[in-house]
N, C-alpha and C. Protein backbone atom coordinates (compact mmCIF):
# COMPACT_ATOMS: atom_id res chain seq x y z
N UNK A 1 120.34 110.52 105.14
CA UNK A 1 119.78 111.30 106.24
C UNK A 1 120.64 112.52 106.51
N UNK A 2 122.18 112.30 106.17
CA UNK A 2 122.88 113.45 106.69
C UNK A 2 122.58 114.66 105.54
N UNK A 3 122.08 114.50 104.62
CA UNK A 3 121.87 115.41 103.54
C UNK A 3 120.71 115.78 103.67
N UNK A 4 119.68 115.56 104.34
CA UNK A 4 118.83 116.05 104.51
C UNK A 4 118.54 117.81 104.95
N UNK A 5 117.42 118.59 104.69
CA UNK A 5 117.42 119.79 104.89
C UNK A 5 118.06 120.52 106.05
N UNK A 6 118.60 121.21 106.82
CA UNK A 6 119.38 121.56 107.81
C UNK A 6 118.43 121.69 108.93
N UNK A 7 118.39 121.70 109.72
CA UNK A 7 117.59 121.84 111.41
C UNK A 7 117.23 122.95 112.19
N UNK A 8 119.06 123.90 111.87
CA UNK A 8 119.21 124.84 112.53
C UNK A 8 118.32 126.31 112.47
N UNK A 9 117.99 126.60 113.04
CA UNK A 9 117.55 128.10 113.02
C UNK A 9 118.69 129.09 112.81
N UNK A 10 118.27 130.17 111.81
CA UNK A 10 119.33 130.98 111.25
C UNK A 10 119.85 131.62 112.55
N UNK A 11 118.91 132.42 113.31
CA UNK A 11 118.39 133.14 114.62
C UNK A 11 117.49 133.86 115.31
N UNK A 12 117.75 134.45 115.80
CA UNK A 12 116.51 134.61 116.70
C UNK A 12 115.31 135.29 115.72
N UNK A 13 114.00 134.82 116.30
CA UNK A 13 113.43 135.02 116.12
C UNK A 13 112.25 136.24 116.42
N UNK A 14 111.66 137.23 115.45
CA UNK A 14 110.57 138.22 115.34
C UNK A 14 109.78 137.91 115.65
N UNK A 15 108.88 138.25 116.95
CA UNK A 15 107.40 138.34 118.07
C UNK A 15 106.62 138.08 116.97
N UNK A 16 105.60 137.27 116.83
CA UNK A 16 104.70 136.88 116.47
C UNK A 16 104.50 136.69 114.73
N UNK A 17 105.53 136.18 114.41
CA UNK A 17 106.17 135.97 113.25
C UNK A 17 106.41 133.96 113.24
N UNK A 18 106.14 133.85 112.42
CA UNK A 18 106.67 132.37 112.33
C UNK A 18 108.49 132.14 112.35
N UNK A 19 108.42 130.94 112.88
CA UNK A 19 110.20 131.34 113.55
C UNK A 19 111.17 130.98 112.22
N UNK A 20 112.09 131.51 111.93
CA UNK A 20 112.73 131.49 110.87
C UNK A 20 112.95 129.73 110.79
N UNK A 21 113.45 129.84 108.80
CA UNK A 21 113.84 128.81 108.05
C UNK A 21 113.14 127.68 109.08
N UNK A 22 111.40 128.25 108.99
CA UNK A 22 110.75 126.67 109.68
C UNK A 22 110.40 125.94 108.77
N UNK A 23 110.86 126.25 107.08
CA UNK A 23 110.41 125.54 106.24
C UNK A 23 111.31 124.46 106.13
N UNK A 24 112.80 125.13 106.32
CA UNK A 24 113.82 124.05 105.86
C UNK A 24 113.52 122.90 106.89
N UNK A 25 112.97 123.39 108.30
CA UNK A 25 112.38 121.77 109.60
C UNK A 25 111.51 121.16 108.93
N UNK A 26 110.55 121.46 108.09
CA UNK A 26 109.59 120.92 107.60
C UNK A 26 109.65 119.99 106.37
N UNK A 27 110.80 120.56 105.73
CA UNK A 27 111.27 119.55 104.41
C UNK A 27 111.79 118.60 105.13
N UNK A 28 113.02 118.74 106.17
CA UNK A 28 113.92 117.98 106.83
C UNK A 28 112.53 116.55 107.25
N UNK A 29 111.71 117.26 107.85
CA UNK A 29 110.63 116.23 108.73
C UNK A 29 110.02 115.24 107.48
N UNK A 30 109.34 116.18 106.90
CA UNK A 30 108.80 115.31 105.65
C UNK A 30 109.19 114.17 104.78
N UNK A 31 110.31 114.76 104.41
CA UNK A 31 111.58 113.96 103.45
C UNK A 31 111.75 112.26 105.08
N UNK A 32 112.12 112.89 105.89
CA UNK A 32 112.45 111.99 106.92
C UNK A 32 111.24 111.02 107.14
N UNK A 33 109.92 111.33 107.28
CA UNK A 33 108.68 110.87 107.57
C UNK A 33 108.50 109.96 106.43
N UNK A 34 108.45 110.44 105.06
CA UNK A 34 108.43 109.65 103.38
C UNK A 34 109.32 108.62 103.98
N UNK A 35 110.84 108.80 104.20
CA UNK A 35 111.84 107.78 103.91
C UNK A 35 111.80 106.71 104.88
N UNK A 36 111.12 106.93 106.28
CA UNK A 36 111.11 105.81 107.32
C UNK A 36 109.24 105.20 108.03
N UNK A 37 108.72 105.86 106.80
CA UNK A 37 106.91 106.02 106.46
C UNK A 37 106.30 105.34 105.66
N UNK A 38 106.73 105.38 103.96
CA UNK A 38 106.81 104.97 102.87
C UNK A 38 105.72 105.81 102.33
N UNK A 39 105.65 106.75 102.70
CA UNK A 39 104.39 107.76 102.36
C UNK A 39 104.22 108.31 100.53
N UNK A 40 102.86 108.16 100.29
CA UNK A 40 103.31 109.06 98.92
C UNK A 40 103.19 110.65 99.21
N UNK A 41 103.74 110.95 98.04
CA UNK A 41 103.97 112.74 98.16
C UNK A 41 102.69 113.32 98.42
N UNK A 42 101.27 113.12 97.62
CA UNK A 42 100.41 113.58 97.99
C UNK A 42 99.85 113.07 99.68
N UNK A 43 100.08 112.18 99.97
CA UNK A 43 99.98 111.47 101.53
C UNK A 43 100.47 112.48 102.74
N UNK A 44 101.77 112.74 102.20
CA UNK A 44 102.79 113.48 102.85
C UNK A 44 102.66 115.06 103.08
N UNK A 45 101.57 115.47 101.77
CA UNK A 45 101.47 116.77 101.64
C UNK A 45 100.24 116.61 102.39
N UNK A 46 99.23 115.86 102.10
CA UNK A 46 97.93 116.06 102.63
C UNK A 46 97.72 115.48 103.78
N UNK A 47 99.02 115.08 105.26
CA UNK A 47 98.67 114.43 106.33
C UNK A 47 98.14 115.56 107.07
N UNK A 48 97.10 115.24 107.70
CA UNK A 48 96.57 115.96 109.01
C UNK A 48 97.11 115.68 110.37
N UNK A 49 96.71 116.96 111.33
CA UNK A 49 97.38 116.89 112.44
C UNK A 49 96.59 115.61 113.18
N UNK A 50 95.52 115.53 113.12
CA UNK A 50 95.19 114.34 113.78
C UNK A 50 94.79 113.08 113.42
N UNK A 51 95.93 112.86 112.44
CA UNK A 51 96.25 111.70 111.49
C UNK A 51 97.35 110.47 112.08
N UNK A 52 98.19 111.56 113.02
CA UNK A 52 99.16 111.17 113.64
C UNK A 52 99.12 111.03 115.20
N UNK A 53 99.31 109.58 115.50
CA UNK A 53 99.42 108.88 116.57
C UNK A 53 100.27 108.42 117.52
N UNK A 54 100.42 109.12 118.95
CA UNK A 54 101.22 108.18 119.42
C UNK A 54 102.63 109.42 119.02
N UNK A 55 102.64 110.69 118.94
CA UNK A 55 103.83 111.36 118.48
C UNK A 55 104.26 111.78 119.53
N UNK A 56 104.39 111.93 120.72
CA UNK A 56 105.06 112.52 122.10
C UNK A 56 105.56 111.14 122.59
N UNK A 57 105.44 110.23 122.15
CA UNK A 57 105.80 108.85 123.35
C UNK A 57 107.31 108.88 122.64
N UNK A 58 108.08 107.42 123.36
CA UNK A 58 109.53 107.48 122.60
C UNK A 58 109.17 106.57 121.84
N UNK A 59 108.08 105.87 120.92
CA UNK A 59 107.90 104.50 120.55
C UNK A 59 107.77 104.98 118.84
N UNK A 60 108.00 104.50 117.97
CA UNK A 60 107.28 104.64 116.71
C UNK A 60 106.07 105.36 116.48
N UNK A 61 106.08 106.23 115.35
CA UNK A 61 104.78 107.02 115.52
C UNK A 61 104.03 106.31 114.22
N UNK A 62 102.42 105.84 114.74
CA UNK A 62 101.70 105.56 113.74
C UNK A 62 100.61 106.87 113.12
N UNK A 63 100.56 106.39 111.77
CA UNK A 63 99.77 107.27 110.82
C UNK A 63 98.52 106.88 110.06
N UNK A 64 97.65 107.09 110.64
CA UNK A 64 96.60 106.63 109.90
C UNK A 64 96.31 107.44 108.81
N UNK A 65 96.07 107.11 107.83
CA UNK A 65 96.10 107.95 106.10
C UNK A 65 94.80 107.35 106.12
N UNK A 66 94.12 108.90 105.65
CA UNK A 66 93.13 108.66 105.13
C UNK A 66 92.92 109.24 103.77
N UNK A 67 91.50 109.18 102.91
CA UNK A 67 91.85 109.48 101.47
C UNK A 67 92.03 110.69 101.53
N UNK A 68 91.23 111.68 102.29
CA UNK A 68 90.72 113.51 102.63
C UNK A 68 92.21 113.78 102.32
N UNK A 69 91.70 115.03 101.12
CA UNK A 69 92.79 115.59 100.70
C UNK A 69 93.92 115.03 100.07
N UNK A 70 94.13 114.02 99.84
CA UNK A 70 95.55 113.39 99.00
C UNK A 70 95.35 112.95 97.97
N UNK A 71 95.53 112.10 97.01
CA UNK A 71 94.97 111.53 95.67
C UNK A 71 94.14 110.81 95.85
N UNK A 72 93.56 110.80 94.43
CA UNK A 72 92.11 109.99 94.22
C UNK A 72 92.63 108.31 94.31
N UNK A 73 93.78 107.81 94.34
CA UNK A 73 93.75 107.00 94.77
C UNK A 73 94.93 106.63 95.82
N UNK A 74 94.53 107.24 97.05
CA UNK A 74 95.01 107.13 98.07
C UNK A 74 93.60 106.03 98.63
N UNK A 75 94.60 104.86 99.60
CA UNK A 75 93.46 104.12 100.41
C UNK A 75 93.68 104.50 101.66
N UNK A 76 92.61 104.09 102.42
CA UNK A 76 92.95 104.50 103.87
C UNK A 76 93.95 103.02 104.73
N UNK A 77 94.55 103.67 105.41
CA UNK A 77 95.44 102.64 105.76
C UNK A 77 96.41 103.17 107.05
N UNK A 78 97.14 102.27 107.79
CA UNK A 78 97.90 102.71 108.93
C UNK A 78 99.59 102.27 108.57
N UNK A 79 100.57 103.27 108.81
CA UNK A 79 101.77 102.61 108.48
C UNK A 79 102.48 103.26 110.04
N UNK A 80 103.82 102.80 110.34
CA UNK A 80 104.34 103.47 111.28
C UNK A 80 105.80 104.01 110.85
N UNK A 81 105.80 105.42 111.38
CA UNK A 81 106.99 105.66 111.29
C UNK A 81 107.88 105.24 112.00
N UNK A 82 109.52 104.43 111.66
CA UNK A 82 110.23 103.81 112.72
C UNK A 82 111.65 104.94 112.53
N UNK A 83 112.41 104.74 113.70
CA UNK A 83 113.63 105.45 113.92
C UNK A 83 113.78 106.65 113.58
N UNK A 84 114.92 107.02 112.82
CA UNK A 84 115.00 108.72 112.32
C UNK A 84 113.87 109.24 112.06
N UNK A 85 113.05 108.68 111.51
CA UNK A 85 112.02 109.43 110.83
C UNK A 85 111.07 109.87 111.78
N UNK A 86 110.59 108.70 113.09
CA UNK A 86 109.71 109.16 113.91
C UNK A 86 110.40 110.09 114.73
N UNK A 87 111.83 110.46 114.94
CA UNK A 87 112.17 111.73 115.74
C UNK A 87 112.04 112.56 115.03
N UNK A 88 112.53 112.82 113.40
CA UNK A 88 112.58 113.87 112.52
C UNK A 88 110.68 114.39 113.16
N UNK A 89 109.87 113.59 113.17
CA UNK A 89 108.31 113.93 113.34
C UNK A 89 108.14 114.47 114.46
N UNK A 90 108.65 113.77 115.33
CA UNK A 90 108.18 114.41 116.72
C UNK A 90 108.56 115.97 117.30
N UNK A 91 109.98 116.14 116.31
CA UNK A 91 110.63 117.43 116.76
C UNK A 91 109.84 118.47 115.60
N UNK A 92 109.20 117.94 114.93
CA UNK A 92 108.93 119.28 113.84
C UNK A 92 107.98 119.06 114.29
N UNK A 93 106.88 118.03 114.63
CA UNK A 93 105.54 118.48 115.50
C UNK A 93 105.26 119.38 116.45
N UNK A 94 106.52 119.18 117.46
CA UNK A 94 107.01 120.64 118.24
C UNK A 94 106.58 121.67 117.70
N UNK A 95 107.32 122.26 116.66
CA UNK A 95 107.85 123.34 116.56
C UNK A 95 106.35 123.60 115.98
N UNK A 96 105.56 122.57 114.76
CA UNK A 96 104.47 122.58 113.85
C UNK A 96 102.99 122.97 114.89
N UNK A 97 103.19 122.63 116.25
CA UNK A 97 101.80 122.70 117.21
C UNK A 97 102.25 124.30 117.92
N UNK A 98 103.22 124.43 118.20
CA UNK A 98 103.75 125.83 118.90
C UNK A 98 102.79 126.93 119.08
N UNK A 99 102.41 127.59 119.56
CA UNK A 99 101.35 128.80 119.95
C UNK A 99 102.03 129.56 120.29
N UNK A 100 100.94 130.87 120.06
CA UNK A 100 102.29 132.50 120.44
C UNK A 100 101.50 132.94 121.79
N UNK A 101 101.76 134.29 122.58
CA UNK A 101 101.36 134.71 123.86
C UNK A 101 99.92 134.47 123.95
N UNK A 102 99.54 134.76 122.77
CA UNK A 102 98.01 134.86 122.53
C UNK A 102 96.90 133.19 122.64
N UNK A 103 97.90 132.22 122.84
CA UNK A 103 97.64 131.01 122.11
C UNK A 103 97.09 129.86 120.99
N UNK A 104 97.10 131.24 120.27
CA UNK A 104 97.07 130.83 118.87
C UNK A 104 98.38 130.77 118.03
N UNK A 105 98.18 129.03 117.60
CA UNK A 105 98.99 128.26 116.33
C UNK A 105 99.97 129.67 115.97
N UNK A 106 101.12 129.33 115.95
CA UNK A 106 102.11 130.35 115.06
C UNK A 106 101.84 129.29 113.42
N UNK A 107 101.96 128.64 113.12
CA UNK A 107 101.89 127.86 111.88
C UNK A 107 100.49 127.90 111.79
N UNK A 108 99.58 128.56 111.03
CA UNK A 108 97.89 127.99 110.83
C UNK A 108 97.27 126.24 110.28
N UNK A 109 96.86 126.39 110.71
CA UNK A 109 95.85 125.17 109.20
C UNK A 109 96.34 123.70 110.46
N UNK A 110 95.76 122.75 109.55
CA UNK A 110 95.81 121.32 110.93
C UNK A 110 96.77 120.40 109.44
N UNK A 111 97.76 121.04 108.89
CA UNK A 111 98.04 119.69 108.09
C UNK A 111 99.55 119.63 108.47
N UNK A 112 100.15 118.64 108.58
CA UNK A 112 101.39 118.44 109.35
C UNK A 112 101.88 119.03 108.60
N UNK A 113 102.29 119.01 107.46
CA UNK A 113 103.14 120.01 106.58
C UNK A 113 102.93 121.05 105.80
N UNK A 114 102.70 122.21 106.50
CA UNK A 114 101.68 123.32 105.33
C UNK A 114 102.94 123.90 104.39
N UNK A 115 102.04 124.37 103.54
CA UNK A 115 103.25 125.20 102.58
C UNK A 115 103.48 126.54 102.62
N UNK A 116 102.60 127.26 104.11
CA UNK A 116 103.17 128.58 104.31
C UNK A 116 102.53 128.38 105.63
N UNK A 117 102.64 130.07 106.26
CA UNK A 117 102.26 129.57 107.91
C UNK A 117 100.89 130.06 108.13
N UNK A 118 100.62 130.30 106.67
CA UNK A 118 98.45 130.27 106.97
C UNK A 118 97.93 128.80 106.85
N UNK A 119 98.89 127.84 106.57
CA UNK A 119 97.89 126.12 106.51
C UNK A 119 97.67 125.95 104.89
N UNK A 120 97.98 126.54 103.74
CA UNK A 120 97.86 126.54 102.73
C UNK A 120 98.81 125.28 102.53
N UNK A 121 98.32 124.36 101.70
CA UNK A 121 98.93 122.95 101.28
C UNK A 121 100.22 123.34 100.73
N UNK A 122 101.47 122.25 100.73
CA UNK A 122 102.67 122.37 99.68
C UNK A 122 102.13 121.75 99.13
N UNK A 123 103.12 122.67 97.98
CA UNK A 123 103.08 122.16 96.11
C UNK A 123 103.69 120.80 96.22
N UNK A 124 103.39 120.10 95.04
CA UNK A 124 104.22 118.90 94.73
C UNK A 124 105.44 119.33 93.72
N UNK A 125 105.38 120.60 93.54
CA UNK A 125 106.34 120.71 93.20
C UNK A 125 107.83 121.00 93.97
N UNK A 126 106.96 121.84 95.28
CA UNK A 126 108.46 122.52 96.01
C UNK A 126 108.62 120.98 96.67
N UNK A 127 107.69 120.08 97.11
CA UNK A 127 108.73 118.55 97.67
C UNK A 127 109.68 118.16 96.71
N UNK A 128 109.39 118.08 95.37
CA UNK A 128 109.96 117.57 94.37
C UNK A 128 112.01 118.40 94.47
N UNK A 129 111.31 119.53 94.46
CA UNK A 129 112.58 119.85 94.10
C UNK A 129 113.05 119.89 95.72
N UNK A 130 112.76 119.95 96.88
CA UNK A 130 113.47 119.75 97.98
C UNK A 130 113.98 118.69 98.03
N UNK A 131 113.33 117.18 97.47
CA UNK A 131 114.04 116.03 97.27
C UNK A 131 114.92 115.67 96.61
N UNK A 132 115.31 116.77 95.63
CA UNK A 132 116.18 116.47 94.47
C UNK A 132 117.64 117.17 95.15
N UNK A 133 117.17 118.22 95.72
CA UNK A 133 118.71 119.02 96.64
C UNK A 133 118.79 118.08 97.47
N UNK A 134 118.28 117.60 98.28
CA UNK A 134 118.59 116.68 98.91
C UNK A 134 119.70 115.61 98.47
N UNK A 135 119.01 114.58 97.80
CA UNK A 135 119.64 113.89 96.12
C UNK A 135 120.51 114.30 96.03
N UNK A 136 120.74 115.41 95.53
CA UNK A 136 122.23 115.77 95.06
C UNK A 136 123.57 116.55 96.04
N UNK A 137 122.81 117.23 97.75
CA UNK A 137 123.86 116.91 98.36
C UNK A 137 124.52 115.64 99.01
N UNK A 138 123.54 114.71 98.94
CA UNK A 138 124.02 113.25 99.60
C UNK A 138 125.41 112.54 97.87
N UNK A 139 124.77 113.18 96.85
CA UNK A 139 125.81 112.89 96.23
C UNK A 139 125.26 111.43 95.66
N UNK A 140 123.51 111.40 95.23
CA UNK A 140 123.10 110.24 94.74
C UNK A 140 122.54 110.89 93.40
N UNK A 141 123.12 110.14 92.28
CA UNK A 141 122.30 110.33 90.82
C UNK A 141 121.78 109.13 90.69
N UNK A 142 120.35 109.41 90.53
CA UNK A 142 119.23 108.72 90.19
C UNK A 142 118.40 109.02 88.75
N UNK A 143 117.76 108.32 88.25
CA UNK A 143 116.75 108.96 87.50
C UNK A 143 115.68 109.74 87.57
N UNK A 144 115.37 109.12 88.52
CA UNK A 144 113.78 109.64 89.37
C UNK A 144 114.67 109.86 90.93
N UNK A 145 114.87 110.85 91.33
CA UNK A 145 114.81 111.12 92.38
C UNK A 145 113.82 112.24 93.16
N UNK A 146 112.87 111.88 93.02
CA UNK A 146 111.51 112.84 93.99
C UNK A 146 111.06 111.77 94.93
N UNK A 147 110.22 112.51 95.33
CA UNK A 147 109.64 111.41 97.01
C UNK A 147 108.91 109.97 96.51
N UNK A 148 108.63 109.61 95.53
CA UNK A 148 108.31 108.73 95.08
C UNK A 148 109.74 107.50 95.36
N UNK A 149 110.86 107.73 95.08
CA UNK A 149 112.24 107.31 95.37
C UNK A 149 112.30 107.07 97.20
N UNK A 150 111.94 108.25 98.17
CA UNK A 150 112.09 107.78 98.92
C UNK A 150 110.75 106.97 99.69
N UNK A 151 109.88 106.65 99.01
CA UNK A 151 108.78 105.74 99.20
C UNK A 151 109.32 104.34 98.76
N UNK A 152 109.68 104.42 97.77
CA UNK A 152 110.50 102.74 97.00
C UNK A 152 111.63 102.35 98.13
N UNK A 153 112.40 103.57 98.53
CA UNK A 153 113.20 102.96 99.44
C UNK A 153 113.38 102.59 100.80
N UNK A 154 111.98 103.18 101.15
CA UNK A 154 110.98 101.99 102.92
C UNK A 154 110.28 101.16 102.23
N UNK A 155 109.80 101.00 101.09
CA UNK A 155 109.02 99.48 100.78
C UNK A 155 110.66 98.52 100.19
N UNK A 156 111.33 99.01 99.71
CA UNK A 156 112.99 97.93 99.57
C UNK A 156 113.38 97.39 100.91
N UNK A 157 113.47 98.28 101.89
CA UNK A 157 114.25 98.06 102.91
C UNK A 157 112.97 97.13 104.22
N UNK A 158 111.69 97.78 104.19
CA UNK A 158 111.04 96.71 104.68
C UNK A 158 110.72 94.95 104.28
N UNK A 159 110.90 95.60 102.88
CA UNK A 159 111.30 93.58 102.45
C UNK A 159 112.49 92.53 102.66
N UNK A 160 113.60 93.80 102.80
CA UNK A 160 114.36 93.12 103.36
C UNK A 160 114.83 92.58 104.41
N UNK A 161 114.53 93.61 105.45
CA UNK A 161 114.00 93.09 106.66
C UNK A 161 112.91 92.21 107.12
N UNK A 162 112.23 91.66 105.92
CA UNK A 162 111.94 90.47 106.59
C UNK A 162 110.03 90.55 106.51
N UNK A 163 109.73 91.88 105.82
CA UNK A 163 108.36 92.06 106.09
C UNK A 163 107.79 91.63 104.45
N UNK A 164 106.47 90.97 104.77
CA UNK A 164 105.60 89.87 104.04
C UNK A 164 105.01 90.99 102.89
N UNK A 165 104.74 90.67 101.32
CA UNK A 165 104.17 91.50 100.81
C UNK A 165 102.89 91.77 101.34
N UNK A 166 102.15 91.00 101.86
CA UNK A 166 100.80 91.64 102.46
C UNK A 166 100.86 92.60 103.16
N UNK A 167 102.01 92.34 104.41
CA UNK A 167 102.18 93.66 104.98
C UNK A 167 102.47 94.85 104.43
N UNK A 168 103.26 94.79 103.67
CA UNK A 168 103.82 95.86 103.14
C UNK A 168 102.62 96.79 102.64
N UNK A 169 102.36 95.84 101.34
CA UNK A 169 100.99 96.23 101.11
C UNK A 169 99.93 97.07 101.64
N UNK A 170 99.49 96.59 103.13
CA UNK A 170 98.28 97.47 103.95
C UNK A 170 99.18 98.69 104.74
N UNK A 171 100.97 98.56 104.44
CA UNK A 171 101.58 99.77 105.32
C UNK A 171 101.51 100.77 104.43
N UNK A 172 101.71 100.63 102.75
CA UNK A 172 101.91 101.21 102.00
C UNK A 172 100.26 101.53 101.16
N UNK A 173 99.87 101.22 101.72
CA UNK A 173 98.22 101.51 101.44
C UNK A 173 97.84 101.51 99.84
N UNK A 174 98.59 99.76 99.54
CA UNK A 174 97.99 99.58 97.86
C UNK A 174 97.17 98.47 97.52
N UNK A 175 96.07 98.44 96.73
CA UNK A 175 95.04 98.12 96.23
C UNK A 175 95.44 96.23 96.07
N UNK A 176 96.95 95.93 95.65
CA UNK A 176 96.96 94.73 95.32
C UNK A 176 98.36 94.20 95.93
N UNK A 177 98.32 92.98 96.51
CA UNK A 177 99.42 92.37 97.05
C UNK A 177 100.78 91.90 96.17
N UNK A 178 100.44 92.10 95.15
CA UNK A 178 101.35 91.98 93.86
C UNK A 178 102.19 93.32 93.66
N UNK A 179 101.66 94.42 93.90
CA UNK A 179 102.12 95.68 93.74
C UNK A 179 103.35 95.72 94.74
N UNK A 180 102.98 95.46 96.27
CA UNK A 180 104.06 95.46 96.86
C UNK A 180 104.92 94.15 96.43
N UNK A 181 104.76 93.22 95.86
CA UNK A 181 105.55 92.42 95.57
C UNK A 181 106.82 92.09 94.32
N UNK A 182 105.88 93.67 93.89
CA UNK A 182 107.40 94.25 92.77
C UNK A 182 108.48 94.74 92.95
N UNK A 183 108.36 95.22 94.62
CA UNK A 183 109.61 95.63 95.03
C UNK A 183 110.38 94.81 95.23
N UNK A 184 110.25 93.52 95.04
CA UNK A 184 111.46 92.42 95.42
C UNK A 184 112.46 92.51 93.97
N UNK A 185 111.64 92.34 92.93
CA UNK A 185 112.16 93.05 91.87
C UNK A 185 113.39 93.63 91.59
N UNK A 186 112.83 94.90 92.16
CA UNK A 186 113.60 96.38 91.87
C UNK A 186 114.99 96.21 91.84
N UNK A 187 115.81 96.23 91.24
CA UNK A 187 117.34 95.92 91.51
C UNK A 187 118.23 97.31 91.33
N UNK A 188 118.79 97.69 91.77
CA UNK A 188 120.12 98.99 91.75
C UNK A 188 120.89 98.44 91.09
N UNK A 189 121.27 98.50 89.59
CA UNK A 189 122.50 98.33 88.98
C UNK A 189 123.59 99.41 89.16
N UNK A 190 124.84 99.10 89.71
CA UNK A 190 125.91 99.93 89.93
C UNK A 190 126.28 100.34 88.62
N UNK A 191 126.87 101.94 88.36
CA UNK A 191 127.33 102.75 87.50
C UNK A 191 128.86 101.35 87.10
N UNK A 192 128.72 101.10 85.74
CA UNK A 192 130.37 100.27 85.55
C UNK A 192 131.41 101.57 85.35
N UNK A 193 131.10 102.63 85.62
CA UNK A 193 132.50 103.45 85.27
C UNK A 193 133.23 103.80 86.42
N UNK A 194 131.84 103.23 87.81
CA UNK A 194 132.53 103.79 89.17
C UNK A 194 133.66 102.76 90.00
């Protein structure tokens, strides 16, 4: 989490201009939302603003995913974001709903994470490589480190805590109860040279 994209605003901000480095809030949110969500990348790219539930309270924010816009095999399904991740959401929702004098959206388009400030979708590529800087300032070598990695690592950590592959399953919105049940599986072999 501490490697995650930075927060800060460079400074002040130009009248009716989208407010600076609101992209780096938006990776920060996303990456955060994937990792405490279990979202896939296309999920993540294609959430809508009124997909998301329950984001101003102090409680966990739930997400209803639907297929519109994400992969052809995305199911519809509800997961909740818990801890870091539902604040990482709530504060970039802020900034993501914001209106200028005029009260129109400074960010366009209704998708929680656009890839510019007309509402135009992110690439799967710029998550990819925002996840990988990420990755490599936390100082983790992986094989696969794209958002797919931090999806494996809320379905790891919800099993370990105690949650049932079924659940997992309808949080992670997959077709078969076996699927989530590979994550018990998954094992991290430590580097022997470290």
């Amino acid at each position: 989490v501490a490697a995650l994209p930075s927060l800060d605003p460079p400074g002040a901000n130009r009248p009716g201009r989208a407010p600076k480095a609101w992209k780096r809030r938006r990776d920060h949110a996303v990456q955060a939302t994937m990792l405490f969500g279990g979202l896939k990348v296309a999920e993540a790219i294609g959430l809508h603003v009124d997909e998301v539930e329950d984001s101003f309270s102090e409680l966990p924010i739930r997400l209803k995913i639907s297929p519109e816009d994400k992969h052809d095999t995305s199911y519809e399904h509800e997961t909740i974001v818990h801890g870091y991740g539902a604040d990482a959401l709530r504060r970039w929702l802020i900034e993501r709903l914001a209106v200028d004098a005029k009260g129109e959206r400074v960010l366009k388009g209704d998708l929680v994470f656009p890839g510019n400030d007309q509402g135009k979708p992110m690439s799967k590529v710029t998550l990819w490589r925002q996840v990988k800087e990420t990755f490599a300032r936390a100082g983790i070598d992986v094989n696969r480190s794209g958002g797919r990695t931090l999806r494996n690592t809320f379905a790891k950590r919800r099993l370990e805590s105690g949650a049932k592959a079924g659940e997992l399953k309808d949080e992670l919105g997959l077709a078969l109860e076996r699927s989530a049940a590979d994550y018990k599986l998954t094992r991290v072999t430590p580097d022997p040279t470290e």
